[in-house]
C-alpha atoms as a PDB file:
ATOM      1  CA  UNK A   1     159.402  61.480 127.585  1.00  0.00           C
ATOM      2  CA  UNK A   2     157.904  63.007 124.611  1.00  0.00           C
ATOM      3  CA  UNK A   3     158.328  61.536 121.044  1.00  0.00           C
ATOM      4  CA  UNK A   4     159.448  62.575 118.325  1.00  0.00           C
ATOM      5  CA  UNK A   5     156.561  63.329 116.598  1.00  0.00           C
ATOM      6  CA  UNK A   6     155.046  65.556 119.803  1.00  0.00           C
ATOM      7  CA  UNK A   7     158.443  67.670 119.574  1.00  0.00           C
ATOM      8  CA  UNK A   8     157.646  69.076 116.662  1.00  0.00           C
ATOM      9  CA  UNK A   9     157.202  72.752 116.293  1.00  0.00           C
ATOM     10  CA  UNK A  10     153.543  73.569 115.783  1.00  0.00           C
ATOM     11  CA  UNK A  11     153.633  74.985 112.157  1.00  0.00           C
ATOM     12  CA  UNK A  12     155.597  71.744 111.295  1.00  0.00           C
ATOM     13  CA  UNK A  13     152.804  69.755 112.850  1.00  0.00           C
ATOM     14  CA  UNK A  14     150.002  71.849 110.707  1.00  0.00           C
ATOM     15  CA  UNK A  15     152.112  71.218 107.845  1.00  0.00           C
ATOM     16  CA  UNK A  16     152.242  67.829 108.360  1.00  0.00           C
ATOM     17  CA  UNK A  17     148.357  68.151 109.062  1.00  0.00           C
ATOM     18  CA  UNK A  18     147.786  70.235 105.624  1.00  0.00           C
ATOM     19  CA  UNK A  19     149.881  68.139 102.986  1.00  0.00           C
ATOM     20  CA  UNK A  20     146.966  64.829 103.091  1.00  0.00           C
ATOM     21  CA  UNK A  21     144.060  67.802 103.004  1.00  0.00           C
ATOM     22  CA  UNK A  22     145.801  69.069  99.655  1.00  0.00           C
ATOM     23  CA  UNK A  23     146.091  65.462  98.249  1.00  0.00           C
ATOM     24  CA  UNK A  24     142.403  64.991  99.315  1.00  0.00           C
ATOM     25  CA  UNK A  25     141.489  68.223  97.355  1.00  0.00           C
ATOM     26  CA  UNK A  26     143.653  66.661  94.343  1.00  0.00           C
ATOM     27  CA  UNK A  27     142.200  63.319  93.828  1.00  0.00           C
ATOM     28  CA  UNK A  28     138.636  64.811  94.350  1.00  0.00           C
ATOM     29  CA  UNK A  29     139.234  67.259  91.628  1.00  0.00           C
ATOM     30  CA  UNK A  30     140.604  63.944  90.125  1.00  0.00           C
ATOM     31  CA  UNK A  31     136.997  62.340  90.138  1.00  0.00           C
ATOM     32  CA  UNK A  32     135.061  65.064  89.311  1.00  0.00           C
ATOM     33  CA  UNK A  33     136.731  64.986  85.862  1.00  0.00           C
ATOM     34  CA  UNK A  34     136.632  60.942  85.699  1.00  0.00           C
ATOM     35  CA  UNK A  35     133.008  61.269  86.226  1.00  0.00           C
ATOM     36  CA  UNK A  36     132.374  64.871  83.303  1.00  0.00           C
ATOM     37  CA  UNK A  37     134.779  62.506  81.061  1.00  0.00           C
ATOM     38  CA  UNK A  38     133.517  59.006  81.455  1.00  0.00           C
ATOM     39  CA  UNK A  39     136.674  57.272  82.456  1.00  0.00           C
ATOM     40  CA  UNK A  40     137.161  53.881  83.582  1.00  0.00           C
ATOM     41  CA  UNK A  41     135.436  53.464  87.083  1.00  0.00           C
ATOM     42  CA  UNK A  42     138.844  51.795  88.362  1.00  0.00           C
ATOM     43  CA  UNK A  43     140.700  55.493  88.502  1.00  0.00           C
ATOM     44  CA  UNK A  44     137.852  57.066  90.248  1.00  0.00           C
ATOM     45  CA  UNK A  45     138.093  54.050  93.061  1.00  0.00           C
ATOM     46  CA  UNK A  46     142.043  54.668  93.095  1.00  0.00           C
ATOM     47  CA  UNK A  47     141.178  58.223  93.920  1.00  0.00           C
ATOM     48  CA  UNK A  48     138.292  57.651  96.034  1.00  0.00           C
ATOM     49  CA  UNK A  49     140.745  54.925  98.125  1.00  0.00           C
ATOM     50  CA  UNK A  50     143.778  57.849  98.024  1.00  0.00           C
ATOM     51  CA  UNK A  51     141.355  60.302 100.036  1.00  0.00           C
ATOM     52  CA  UNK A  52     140.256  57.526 102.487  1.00  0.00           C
ATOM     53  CA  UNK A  53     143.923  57.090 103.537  1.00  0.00           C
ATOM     54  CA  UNK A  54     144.298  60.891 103.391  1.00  0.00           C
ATOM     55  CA  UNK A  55     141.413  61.436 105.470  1.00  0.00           C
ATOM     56  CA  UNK A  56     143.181  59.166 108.175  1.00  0.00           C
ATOM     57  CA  UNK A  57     146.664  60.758 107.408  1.00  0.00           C
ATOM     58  CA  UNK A  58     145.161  64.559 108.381  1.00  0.00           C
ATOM     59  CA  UNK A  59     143.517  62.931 111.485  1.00  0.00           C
ATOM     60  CA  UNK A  60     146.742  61.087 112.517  1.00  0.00           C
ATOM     61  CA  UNK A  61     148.271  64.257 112.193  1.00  0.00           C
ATOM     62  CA  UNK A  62     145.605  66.718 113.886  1.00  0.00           C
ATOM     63  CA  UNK A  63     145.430  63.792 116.931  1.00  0.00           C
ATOM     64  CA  UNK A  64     149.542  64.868 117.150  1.00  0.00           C
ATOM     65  CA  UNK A  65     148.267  68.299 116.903  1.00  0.00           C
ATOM     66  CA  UNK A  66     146.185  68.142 120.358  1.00  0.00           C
ATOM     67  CA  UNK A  67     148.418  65.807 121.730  1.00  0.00           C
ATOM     68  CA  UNK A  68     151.948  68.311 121.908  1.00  0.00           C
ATOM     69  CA  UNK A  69     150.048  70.990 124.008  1.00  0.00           C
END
């Protein structure tokens, strides 16, 4: 029996797969301009730790992916 995440329709799936890549794009942009600005080095680890748990997010979600066909 499949679950509920494998039912999914493909481009919901990809979705799913595409909304931590756009956060990961976000916070980088994020510490690029902590770094040209000099802010605190505490916001550039909250971003940096935001695009580790991204990075796992899209890979949960691309591991769903090859898992429905």
């Amino acid at each position: 029996m499949a679950s509920p995440q494998q039912a999914k329709p493909l481009n919901e799936l990809v979705h799913d797969a595409r909304a931590p890549l756009n956060r990961i794009s976000m916070n980088a942009e994020l510490i690029k301009l902590a770094l040209e600005n000099d802010m605190p080095k505490d916001k550039a680890l909250a971003a940096l730790d935001k695009i580790i748990a991204n990075c796992q997010a899209c890979s949960d979600s691309l591991q769903l992916i090859s898992e429905s066909k």
